[in-house]
N, C-alpha and C. Protein backbone atom coordinates (compact mmCIF):
# COMPACT_ATOMS: atom_id res chain seq x y z
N UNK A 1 0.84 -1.17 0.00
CA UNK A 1 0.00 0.00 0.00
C UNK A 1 0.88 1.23 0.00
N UNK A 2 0.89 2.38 -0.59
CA UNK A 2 1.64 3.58 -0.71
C UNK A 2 0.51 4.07 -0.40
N UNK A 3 0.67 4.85 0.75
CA UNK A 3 -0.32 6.11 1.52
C UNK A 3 -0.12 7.15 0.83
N UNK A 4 -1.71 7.92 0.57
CA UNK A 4 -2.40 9.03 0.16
C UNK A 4 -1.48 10.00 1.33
N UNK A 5 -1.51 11.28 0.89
CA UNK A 5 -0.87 12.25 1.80
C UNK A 5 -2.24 12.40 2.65
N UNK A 6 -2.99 12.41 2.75
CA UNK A 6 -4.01 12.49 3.43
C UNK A 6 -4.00 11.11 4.37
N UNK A 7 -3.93 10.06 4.04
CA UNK A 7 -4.16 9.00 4.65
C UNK A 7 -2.25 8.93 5.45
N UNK A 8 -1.28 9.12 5.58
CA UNK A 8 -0.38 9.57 6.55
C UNK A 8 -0.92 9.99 7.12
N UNK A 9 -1.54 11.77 6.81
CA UNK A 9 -1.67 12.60 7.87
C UNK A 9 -2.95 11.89 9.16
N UNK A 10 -3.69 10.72 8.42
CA UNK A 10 -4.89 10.21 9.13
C UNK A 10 -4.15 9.44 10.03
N UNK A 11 -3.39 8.47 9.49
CA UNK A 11 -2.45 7.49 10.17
C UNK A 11 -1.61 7.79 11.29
N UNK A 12 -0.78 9.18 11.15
CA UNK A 12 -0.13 9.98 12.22
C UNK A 12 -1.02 10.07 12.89
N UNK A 13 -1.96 10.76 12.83
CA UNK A 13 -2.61 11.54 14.32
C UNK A 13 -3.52 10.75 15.20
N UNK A 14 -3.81 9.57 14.14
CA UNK A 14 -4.63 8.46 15.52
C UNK A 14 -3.93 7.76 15.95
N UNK A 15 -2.46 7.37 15.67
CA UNK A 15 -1.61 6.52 16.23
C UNK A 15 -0.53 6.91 17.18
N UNK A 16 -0.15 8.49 17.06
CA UNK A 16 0.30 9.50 17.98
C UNK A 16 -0.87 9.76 19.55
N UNK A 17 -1.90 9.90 18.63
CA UNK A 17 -2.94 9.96 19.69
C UNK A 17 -3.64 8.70 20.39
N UNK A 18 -3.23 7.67 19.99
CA UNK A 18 -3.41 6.69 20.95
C UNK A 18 -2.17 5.88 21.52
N UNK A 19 -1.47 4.95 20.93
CA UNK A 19 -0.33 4.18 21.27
C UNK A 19 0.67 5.40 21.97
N UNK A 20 0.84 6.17 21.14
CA UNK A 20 1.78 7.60 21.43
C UNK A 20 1.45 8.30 22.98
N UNK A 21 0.05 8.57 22.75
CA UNK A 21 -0.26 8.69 24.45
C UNK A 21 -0.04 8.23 25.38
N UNK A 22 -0.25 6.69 25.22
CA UNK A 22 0.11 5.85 26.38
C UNK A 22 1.47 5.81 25.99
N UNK A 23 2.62 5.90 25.79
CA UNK A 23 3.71 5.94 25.95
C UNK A 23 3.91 7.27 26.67
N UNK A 24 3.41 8.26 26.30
CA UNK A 24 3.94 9.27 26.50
C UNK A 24 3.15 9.62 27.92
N UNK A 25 2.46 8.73 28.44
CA UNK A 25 1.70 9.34 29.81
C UNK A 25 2.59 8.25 30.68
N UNK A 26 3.38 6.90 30.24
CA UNK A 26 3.90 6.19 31.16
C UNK A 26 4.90 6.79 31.46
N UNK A 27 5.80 7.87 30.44
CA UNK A 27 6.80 8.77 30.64
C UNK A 27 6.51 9.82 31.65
N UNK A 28 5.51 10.64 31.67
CA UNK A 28 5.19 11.64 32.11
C UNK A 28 4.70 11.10 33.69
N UNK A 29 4.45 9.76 33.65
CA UNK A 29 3.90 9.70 35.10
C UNK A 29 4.69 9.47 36.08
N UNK A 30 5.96 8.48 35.07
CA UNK A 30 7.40 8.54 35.72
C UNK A 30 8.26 9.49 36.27
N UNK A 31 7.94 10.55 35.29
CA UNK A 31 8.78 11.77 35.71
C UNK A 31 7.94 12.99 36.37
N UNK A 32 6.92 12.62 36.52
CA UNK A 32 6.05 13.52 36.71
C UNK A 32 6.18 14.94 36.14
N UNK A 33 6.00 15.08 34.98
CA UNK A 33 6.36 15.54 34.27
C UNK A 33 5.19 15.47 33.07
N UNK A 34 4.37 16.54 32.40
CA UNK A 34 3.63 17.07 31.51
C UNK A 34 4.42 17.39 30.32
N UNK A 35 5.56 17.53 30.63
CA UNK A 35 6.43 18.04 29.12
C UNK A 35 6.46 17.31 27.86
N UNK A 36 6.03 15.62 28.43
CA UNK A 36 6.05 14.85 27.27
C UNK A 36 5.11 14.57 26.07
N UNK A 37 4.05 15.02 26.80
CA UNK A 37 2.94 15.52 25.80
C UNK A 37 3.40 16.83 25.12
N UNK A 38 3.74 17.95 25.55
CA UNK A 38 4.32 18.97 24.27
C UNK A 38 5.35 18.53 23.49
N UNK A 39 6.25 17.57 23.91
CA UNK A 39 6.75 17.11 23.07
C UNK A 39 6.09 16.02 21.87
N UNK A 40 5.37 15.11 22.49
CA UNK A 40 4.33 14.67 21.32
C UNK A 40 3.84 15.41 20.54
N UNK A 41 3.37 16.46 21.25
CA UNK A 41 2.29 17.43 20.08
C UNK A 41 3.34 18.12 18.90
N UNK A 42 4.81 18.37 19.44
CA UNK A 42 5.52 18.88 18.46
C UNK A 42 5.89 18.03 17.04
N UNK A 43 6.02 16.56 17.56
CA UNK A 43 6.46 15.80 16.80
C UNK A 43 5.37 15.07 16.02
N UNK A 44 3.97 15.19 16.28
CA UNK A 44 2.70 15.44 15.85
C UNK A 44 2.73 15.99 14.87
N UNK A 45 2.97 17.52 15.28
CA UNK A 45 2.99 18.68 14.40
C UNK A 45 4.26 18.88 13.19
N UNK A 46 5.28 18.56 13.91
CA UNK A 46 6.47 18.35 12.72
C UNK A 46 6.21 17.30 11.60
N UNK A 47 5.91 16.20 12.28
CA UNK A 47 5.10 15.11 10.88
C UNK A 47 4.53 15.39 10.09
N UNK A 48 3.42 16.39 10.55
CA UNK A 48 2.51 16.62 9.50
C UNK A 48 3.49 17.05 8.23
N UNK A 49 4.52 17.82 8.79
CA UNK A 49 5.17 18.83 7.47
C UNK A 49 5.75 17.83 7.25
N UNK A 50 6.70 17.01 7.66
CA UNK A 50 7.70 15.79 6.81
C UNK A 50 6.83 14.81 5.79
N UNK A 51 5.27 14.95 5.95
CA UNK A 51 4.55 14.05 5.30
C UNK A 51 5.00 14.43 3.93
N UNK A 52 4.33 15.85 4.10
CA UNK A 52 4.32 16.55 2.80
C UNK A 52 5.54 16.10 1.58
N UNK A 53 7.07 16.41 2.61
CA UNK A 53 8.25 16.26 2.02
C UNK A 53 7.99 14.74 1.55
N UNK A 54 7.87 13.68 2.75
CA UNK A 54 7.84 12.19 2.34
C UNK A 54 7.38 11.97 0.75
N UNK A 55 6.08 12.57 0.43
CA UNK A 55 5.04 12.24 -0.44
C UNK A 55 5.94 12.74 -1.76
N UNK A 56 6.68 14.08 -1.53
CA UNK A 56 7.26 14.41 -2.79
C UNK A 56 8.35 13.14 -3.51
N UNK A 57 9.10 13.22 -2.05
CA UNK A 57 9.94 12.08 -2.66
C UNK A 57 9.73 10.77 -2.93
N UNK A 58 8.35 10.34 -2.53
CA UNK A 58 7.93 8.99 -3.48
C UNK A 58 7.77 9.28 -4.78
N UNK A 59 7.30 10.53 -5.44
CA UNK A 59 6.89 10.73 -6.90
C UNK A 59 8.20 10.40 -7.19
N UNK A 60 9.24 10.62 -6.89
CA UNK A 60 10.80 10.55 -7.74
C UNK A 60 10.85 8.92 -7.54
N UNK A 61 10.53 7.92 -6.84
CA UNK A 61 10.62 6.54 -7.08
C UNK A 61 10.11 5.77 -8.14
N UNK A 62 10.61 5.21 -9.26
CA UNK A 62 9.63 4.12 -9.73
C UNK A 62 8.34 3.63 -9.18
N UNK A 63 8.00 3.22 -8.27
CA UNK A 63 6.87 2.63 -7.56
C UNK A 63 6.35 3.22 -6.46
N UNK A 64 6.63 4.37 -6.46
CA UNK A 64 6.10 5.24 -5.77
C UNK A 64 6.17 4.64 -4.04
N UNK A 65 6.53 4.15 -4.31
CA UNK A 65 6.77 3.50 -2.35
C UNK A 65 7.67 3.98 -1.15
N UNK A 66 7.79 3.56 0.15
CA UNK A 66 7.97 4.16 0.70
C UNK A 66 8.66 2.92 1.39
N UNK A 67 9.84 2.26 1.40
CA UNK A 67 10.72 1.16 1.76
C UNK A 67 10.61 1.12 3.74
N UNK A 68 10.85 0.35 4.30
CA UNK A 68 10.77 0.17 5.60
C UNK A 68 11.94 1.01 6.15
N UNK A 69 13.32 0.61 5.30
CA UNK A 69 14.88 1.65 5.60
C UNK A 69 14.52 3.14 5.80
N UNK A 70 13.62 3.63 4.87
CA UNK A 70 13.58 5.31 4.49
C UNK A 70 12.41 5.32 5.84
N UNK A 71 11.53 4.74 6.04
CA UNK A 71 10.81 5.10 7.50
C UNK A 71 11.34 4.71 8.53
N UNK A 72 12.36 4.27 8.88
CA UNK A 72 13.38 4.28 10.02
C UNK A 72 14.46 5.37 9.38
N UNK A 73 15.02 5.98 8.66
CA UNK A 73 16.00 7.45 8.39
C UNK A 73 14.61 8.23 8.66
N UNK A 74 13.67 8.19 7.84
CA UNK A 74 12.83 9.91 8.46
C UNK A 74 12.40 9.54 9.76
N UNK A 75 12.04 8.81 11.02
CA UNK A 75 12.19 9.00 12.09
C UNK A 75 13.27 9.33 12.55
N UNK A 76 14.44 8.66 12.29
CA UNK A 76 15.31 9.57 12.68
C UNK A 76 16.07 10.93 12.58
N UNK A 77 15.22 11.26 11.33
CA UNK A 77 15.32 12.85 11.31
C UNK A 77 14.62 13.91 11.83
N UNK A 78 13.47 12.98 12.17
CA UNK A 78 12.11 13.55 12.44
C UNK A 78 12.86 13.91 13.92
N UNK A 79 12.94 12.77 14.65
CA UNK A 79 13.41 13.41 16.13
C UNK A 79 14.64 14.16 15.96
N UNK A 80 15.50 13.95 15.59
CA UNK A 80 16.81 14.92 15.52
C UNK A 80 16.42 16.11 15.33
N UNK A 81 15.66 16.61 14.68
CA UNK A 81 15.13 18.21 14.29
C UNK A 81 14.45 18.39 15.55
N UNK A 82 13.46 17.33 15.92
CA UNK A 82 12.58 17.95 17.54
C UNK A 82 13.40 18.39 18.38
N UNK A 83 14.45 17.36 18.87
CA UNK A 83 15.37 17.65 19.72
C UNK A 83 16.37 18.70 19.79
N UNK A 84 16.97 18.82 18.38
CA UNK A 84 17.61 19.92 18.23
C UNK A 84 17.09 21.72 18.15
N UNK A 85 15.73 21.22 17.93
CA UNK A 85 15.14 22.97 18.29
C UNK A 85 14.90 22.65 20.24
N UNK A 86 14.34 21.86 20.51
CA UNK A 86 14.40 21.73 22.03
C UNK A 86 15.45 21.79 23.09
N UNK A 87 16.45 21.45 22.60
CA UNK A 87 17.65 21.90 22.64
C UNK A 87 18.36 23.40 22.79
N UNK A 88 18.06 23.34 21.57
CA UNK A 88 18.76 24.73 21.12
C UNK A 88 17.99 25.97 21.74
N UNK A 89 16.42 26.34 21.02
CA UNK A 89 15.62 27.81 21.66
C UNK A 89 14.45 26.93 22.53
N UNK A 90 14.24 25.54 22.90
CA UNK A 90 13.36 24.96 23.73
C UNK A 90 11.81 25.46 22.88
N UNK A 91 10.84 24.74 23.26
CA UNK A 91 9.39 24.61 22.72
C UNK A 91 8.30 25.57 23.59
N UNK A 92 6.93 26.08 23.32
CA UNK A 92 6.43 26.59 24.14
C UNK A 92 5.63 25.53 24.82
N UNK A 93 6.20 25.71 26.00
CA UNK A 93 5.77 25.09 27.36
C UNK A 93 7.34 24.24 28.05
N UNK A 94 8.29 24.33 27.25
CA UNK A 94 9.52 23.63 27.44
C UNK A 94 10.87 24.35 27.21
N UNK A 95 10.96 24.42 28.20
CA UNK A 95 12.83 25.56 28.21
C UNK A 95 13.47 24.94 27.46
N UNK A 96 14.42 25.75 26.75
CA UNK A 96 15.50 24.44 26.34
C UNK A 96 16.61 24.22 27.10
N UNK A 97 17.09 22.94 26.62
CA UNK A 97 17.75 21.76 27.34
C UNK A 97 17.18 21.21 28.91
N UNK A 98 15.60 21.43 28.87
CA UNK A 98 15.16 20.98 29.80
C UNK A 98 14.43 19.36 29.92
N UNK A 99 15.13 18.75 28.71
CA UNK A 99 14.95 17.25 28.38
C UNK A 99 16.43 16.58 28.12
N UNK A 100 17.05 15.58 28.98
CA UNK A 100 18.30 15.05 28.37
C UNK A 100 18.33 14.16 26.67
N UNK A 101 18.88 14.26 26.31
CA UNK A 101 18.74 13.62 24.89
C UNK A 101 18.80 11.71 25.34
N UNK A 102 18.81 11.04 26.10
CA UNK A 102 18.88 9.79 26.44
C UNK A 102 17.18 9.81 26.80
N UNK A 103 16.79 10.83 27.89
CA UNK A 103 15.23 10.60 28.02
C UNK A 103 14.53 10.79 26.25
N UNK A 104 14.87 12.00 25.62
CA UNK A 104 14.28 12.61 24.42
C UNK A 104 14.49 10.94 23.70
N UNK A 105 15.51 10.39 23.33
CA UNK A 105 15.37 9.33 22.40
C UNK A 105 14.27 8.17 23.20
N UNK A 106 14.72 7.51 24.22
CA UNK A 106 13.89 6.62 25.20
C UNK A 106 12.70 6.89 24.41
N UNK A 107 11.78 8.31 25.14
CA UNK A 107 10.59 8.43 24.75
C UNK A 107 10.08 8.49 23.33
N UNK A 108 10.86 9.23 22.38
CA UNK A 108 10.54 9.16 20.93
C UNK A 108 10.75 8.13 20.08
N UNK A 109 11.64 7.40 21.34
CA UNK A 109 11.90 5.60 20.10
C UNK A 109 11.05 4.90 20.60
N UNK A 110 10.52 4.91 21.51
CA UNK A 110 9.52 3.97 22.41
C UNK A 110 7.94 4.55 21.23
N UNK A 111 7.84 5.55 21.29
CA UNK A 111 6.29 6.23 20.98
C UNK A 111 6.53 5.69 19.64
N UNK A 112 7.80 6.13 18.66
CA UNK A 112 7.85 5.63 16.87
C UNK A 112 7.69 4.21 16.80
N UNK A 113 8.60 3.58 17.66
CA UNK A 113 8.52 1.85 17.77
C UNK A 113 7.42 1.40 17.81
N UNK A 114 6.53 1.91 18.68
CA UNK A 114 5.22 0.85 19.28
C UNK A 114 4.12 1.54 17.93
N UNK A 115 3.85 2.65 17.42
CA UNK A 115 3.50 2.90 16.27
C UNK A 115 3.37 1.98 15.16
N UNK A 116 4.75 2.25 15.04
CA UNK A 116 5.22 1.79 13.16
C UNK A 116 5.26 0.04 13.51
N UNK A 117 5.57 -0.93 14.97
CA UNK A 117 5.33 -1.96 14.90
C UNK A 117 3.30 -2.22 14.53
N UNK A 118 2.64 -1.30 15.41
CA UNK A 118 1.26 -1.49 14.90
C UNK A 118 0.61 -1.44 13.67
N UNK A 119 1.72 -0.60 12.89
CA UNK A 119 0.85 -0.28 11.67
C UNK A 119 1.42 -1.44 10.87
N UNK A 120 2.49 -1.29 11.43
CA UNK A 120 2.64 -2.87 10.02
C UNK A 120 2.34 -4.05 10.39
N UNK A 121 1.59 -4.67 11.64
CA UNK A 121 0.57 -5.87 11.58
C UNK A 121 -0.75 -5.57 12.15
N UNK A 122 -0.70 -5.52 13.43
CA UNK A 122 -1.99 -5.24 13.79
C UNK A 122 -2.94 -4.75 13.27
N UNK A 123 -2.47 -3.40 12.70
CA UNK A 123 -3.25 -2.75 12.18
C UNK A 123 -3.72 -3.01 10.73
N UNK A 124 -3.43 -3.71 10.40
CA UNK A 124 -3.94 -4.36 8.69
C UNK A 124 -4.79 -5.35 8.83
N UNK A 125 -4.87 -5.69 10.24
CA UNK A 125 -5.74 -7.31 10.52
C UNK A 125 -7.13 -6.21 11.36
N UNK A 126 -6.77 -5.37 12.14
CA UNK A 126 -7.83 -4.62 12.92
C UNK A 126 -8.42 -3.85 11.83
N UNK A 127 -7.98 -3.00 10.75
CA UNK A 127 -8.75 -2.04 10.28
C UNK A 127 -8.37 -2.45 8.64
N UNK A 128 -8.73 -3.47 8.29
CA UNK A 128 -8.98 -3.90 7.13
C UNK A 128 -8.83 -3.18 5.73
N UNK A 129 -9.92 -2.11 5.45
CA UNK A 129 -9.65 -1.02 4.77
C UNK A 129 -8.81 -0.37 4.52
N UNK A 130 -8.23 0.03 5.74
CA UNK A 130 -6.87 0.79 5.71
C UNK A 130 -5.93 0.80 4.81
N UNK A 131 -5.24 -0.26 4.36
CA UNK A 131 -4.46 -0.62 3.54
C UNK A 131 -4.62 -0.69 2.28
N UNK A 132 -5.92 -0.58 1.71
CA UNK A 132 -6.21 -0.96 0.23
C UNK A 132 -6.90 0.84 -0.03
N UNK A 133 -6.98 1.94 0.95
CA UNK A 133 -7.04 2.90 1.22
C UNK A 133 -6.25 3.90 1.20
N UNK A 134 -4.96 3.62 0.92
CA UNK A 134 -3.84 4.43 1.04
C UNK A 134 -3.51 4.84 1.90
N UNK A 135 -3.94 4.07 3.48
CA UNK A 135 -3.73 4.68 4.80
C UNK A 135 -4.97 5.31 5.57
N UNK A 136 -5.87 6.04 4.85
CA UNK A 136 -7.34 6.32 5.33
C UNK A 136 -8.17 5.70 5.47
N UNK A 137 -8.87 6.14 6.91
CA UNK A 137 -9.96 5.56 7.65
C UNK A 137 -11.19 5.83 7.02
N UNK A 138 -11.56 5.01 6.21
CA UNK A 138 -12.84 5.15 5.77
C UNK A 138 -14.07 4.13 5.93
């Protein structure tokens, strides 16, 4: 299945907003700590724009696809850019360097992991459509 840019952006935000939550509230309850949800919402919000980029650079593929390798490099670009503005001028609601980069990966490899493992089984056996959909819930 090669996802519709629309059907990413569908795919991101219910799977951020559910699996992603509960990761990100087992973090936050640990640390007691709320920050990890602005950090979700950033990396929420940064996706949306990497979709865009993603989608261009499938048109330049033969088969328009999107290989398992290249969605493990754009997560890892995806967080490197979060971190590095969090870092650098910090987020609103988050000072910067008020996250160590060992917690920042923990939580953003834990939230991408448990994701991208759902979407590529579970979620083709739970939501049927999905896949012959281009990623949208219909």
């Amino acid at each position: 299945m090669t996802p519709t840019l629309f059907g990413r952006w569908q795919t991101r935000i219910c799977m951020l907003g559910t699996l992603g939550a509960i990761v990100t509230a087992i973090f936050a309850a640990a640390k007691n700590d709320e920050a990890f949800f602005i950090v979700l919402a950033f990396i929420a919000l940064f996706g949306l724009g990497w979709d865009v980029l993603y989608i261009a650079i499938q048109r330049w593929r033969w088969d328009r696809d999107w290989p398992t390798f290249f969605q493990v490099v754009a997560a890892v670009a995806e967080g490197a850019l979060v971190f590095a503005l969090l870092e650098a001028t910090g987020l609103p609601g988050i000072d910067a360097g008020a996250v160590s980069i060992g917690l920042f990966v923990a939580h953003y490899g834990l939230a991408w992991l448990s994701t991208f493992l759902f979407t590529q089984g579970p979620m083709r056996v739970v939501v049927l459509r999905w896949r012959f959909n281009g990623g949208q819930f219909n």
